[in-house]
Protein backbone atom coordinates (compact mmCIF):
# COMPACT_ATOMS: atom_id res chain seq x y z
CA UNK A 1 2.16 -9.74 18.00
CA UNK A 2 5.61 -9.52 16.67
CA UNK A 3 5.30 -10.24 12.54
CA UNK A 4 5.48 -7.38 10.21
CA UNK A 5 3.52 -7.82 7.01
CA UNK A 6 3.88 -5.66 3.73
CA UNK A 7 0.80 -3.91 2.16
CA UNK A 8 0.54 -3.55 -1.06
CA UNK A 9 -2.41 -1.08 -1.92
CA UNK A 10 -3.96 -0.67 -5.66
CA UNK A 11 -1.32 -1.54 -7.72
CA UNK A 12 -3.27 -1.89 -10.61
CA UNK A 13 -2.99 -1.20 -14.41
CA UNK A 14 -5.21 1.68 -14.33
CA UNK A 15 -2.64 3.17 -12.56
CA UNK A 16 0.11 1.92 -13.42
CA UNK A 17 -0.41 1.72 -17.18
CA UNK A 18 -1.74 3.31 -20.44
CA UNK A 19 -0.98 6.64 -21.27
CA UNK A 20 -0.72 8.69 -17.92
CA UNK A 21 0.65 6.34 -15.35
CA UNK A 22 0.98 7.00 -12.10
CA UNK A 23 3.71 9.32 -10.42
CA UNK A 24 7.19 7.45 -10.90
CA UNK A 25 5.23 4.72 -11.80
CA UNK A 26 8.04 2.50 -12.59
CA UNK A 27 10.26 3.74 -9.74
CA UNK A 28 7.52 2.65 -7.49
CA UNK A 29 6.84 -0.81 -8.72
CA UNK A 30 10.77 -1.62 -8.84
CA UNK A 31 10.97 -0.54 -5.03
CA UNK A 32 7.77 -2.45 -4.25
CA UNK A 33 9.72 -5.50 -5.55
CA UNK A 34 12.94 -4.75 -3.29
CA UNK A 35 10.39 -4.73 -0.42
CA UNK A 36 8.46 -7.48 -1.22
CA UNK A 37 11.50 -9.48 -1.85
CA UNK A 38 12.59 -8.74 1.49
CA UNK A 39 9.88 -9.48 3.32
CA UNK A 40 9.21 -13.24 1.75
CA UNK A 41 12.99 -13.93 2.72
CA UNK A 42 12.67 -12.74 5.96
CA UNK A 43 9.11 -14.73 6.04
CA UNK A 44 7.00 -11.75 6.58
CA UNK A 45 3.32 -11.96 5.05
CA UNK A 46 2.70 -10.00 1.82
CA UNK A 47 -0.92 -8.77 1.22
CA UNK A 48 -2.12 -7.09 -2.05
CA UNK A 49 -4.54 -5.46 -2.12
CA UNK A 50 -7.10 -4.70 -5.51
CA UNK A 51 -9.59 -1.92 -5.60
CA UNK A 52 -12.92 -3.33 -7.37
CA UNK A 53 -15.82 -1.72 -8.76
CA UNK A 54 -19.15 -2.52 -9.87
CA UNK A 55 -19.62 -4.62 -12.80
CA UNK A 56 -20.05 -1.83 -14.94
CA UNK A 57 -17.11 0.28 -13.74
CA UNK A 58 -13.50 0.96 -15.03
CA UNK A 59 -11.97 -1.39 -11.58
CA UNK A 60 -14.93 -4.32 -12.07
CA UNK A 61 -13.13 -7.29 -11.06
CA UNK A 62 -11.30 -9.41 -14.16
CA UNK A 63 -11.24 -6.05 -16.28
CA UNK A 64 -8.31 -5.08 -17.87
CA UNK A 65 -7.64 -1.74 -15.87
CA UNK A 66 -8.20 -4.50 -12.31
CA UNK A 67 -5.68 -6.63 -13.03
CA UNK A 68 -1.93 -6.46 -11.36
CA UNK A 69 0.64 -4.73 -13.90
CA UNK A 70 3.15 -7.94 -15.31
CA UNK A 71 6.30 -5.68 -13.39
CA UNK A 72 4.85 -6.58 -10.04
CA UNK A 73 6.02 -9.62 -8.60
CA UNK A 74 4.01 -11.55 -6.58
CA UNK A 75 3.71 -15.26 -5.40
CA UNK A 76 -0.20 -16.95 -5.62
CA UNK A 77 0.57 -17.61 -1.67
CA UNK A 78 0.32 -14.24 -0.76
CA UNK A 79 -2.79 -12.70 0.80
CA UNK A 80 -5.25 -11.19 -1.92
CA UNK A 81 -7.56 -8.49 -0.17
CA UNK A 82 -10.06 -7.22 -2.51
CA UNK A 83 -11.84 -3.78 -1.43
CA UNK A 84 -14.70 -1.74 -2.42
CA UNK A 85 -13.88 1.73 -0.65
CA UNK A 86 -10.66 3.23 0.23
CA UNK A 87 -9.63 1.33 3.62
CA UNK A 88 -8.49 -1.49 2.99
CA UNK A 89 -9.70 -3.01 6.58
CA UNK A 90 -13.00 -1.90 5.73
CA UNK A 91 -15.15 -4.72 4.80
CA UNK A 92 -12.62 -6.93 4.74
CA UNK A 93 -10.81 -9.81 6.40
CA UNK A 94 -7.44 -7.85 6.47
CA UNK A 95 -7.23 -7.40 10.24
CA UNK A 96 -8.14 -10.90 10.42
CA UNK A 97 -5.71 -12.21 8.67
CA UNK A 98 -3.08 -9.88 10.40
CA UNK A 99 -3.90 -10.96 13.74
CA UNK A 100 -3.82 -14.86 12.70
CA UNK A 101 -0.26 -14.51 11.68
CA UNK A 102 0.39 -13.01 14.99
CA UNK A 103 1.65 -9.31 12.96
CA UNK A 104 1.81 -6.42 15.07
CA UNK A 105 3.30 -4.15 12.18
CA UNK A 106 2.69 -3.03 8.94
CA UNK A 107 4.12 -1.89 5.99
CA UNK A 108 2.09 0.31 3.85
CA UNK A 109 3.15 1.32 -0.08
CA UNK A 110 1.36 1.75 -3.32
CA UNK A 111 -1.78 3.96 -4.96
CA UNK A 112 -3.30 6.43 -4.11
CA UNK A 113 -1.23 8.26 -1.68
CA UNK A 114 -4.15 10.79 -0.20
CA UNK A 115 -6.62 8.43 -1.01
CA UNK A 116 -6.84 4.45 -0.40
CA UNK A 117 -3.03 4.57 1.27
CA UNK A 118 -4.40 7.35 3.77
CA UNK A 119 -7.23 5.49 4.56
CA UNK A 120 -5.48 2.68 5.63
CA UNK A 121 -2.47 4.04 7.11
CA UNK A 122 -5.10 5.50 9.45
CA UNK A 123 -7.23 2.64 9.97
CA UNK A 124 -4.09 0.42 10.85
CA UNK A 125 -3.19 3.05 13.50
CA UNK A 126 -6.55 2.83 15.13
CA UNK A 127 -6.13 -0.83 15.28
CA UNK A 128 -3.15 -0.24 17.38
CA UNK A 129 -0.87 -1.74 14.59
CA UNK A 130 2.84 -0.12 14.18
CA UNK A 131 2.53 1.55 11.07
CA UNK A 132 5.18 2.28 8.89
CA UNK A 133 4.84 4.06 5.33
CA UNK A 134 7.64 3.73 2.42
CA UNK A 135 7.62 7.15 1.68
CA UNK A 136 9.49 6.77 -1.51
CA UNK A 137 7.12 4.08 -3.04
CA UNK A 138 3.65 5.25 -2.50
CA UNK A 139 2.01 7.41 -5.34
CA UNK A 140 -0.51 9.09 -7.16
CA UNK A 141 -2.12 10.87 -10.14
CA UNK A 142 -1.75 14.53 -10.99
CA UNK A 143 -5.10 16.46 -9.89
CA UNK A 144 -6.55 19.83 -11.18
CA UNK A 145 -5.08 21.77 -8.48
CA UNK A 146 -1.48 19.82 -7.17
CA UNK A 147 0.69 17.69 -9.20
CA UNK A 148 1.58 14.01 -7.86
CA UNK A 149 5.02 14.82 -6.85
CA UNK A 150 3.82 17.68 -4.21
CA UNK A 151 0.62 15.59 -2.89
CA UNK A 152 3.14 13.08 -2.09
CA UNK A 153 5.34 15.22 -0.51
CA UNK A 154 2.36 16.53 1.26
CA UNK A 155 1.23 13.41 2.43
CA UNK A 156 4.84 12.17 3.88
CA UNK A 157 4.30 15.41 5.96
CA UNK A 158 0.89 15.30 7.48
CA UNK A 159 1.47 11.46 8.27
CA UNK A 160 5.09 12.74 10.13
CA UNK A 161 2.87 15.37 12.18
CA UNK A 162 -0.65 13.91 12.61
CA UNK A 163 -1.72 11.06 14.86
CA UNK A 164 -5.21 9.45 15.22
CA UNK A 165 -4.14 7.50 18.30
CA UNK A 166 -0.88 9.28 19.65
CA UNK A 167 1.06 6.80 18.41
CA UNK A 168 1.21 8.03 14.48
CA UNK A 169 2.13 6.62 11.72
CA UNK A 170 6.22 6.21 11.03
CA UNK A 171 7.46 7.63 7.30
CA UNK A 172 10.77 5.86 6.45
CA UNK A 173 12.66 5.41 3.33
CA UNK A 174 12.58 2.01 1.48
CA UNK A 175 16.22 1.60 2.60
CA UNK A 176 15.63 2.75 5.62
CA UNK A 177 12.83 0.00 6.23
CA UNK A 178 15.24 -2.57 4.62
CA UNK A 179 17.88 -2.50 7.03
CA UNK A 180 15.39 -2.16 9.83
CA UNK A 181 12.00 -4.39 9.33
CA UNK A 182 13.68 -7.55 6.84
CA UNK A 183 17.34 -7.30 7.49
């Protein structure tokens, strides 16, 4: 497998919108563009991935706080993975998909970094995929006891010096991944 594909996880308006967005919630969405961008000129695959709820919850598909936030470019060709729990493998036809367009890497950015980004991130590396996190363009939500800005921080770190497989999961820069992965 020698594709590398670009993961898009939960950029959604509840997030990204309304009255407390995200953590550099604008910052984030701009540099998912850059990467996205890159990828579809290099011909990489682009998946994005929606978080869903019940049809009585805030995420229920078609609601307002579901849908994708206008900033976010994307292209109707792109993989749509819709998910019910945190991992986006889980219940889904993600690996699937991976492995039919022969990609042995991934590219993992967006919401929530300790949550539905960890989740993934670690699920990829069990699957043997390379797995590569933007560390400048995955976020989160200030919580009672940390704010955003540190659980990110926090996050870059335990995914630098934790491994599920031995392989771990690489933290780069958006630049960094530019020059490298789509160049």
């Amino acid at each position: 497998m020698t594709k590398t594909a670009v993961i898009v996880i939960d950029v959604q308006q509840m997030f990204f919108g309304g009255a407390q967005p995200a953590y550099r919630a604008a910052e984030v969405i701009d540099g998912i563009n850059r990467l996205t961008a890159a990828a579809r000129r290099a011909g990489a695959p682009v998946f994005i991935v929606q978080h869903e709820s019940d049809a009585n919850g805030p995420l229920a598909r078609g609601s307002d706080g579901w849908q994708l936030p206008t900033a976010l470019d994307r292209e109707a060709s792109e993989g749509f993975v819709h998910k019910t729990v945190g991992d986006a493998f889980h219940g889904t036809a993600l690996e699937q998909d991976l492995r039919e367009q022969d990609v042995g890497s991934v590219v993992l950015c967006g919401y929530a970094s300790e949550f539905c980004v960890n989740a993934t991130a670690r699920r990829a590396e069990l699957l043997g995929l390379r797995t590569i996190i933007a560390s400048d363009i995955h976020t989160t939500a200030d919580k009672p006891h940390l704010a955003a800005g540190k659980i990110v921080e926090h996050q870059n770190f335990v995914w630098l010096h934790s491994s599920m497989t031995g392989k771990g999961v690489n933290v780069r820069p958006l630049n960094d991944i530019l020059q490298t992965e789509f160049a």
